[in-house]
Protein backbone atom coordinates (compact mmCIF):
# COMPACT_ATOMS: atom_id res chain seq x y z
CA UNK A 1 -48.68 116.25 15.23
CA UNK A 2 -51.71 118.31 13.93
CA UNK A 3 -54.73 116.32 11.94
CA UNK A 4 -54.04 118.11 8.93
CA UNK A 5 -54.57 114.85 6.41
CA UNK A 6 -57.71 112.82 8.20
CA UNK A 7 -60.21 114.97 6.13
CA UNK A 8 -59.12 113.16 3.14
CA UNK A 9 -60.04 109.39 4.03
CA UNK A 10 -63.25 108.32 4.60
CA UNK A 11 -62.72 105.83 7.16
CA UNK A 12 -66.26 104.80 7.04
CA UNK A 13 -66.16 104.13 3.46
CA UNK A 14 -63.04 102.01 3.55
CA UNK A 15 -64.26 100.05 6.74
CA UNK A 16 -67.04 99.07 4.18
CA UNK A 17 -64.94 97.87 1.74
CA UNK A 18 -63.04 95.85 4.29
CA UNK A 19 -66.53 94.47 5.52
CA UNK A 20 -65.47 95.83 8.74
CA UNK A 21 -68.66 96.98 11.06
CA UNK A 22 -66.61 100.21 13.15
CA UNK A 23 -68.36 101.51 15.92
CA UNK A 24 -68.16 105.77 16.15
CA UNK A 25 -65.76 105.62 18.91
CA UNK A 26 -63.66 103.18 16.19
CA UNK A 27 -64.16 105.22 13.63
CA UNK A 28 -62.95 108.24 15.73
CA UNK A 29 -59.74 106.36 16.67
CA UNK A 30 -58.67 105.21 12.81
CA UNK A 31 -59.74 108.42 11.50
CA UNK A 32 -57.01 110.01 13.40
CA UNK A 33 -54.64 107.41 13.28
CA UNK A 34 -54.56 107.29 9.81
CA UNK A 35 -54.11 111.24 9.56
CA UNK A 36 -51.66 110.72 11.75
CA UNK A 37 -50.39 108.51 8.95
CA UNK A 38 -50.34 110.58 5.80
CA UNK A 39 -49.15 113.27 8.21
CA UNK A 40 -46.09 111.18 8.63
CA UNK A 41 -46.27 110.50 5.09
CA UNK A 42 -46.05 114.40 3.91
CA UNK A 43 -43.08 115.02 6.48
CA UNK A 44 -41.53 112.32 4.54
CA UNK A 45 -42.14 113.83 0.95
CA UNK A 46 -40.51 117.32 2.00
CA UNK A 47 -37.39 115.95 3.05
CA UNK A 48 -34.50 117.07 -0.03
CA UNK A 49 -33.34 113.48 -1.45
CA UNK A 50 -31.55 115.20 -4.14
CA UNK A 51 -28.07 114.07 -2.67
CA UNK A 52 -28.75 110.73 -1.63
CA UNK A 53 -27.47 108.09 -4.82
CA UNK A 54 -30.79 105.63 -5.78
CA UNK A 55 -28.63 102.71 -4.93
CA UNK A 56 -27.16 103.88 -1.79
CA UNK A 57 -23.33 104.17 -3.47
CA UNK A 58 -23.61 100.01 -3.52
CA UNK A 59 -20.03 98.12 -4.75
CA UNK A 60 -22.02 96.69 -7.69
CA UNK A 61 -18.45 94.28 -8.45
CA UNK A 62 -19.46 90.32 -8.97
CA UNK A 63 -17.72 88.85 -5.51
CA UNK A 64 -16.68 85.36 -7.05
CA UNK A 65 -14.61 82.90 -6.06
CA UNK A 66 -11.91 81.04 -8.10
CA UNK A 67 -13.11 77.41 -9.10
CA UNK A 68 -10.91 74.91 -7.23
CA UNK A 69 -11.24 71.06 -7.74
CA UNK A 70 -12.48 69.92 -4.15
CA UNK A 71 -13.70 66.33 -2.92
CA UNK A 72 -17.26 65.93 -3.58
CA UNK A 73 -20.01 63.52 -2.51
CA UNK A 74 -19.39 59.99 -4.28
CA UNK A 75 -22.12 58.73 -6.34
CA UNK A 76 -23.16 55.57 -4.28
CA UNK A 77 -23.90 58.36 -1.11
CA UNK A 78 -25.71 60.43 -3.34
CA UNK A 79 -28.04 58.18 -4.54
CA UNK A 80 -28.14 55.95 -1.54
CA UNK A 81 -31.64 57.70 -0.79
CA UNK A 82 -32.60 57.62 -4.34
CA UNK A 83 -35.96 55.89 -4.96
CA UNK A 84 -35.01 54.81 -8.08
CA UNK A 85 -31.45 54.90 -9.81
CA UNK A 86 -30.32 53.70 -12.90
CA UNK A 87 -26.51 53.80 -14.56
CA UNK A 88 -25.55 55.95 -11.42
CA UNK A 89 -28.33 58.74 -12.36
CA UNK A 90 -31.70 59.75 -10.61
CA UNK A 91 -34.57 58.56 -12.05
CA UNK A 92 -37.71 60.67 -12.13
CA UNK A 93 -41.02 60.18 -13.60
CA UNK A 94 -41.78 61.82 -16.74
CA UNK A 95 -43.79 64.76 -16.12
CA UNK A 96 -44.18 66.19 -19.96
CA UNK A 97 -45.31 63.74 -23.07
């Protein structure tokens, strides 16, 4: 892929901001992989989206199912772990005055 889009980052200048010391081979090596990059990058922005739907044609329906009375966990399990219990409720400390 040609190194059409390296001239436009100044890999020294954001190795700097990263507090990153980059020798010149380094500094060779990024500045071409992150052409490479934004090369990548502008192959990307020419491709024609036009036809493509934002949300990929997604079955926006609400999958729910019906509410059926089932068995549940009795109360004495429940709060068998409970550090403290009162009336068959949890009892937490009070966090707001």
């Amino acid at each position: 892929m040609p190194d059409t889009s390296s001239d436009r980052i100044d890999v020294t200048y954001v190795a700097d901001l990263a507090r990153l010391r980059l020798s010149p081979e380094e500094t060779a090596v990024f500045q071409k992989q992150l052409g490479d990059v934004l090369g990548y990058v502008d192959q990307l922005a020419q491709v024609d989206v036009s036809h493509v739907s934002l949300l990929g044609d997604a079955d926006l329906k609400n999958r729910l199912r019906a509410d059926e009375v089932r068995p549940s966990l009795p109360v004495a399990e429940a709060l068998a772990n409970a550090p403290r219990q009162d009336n068959n409720l949890f009892v937490v400390p009070k966090i707001i005055d």
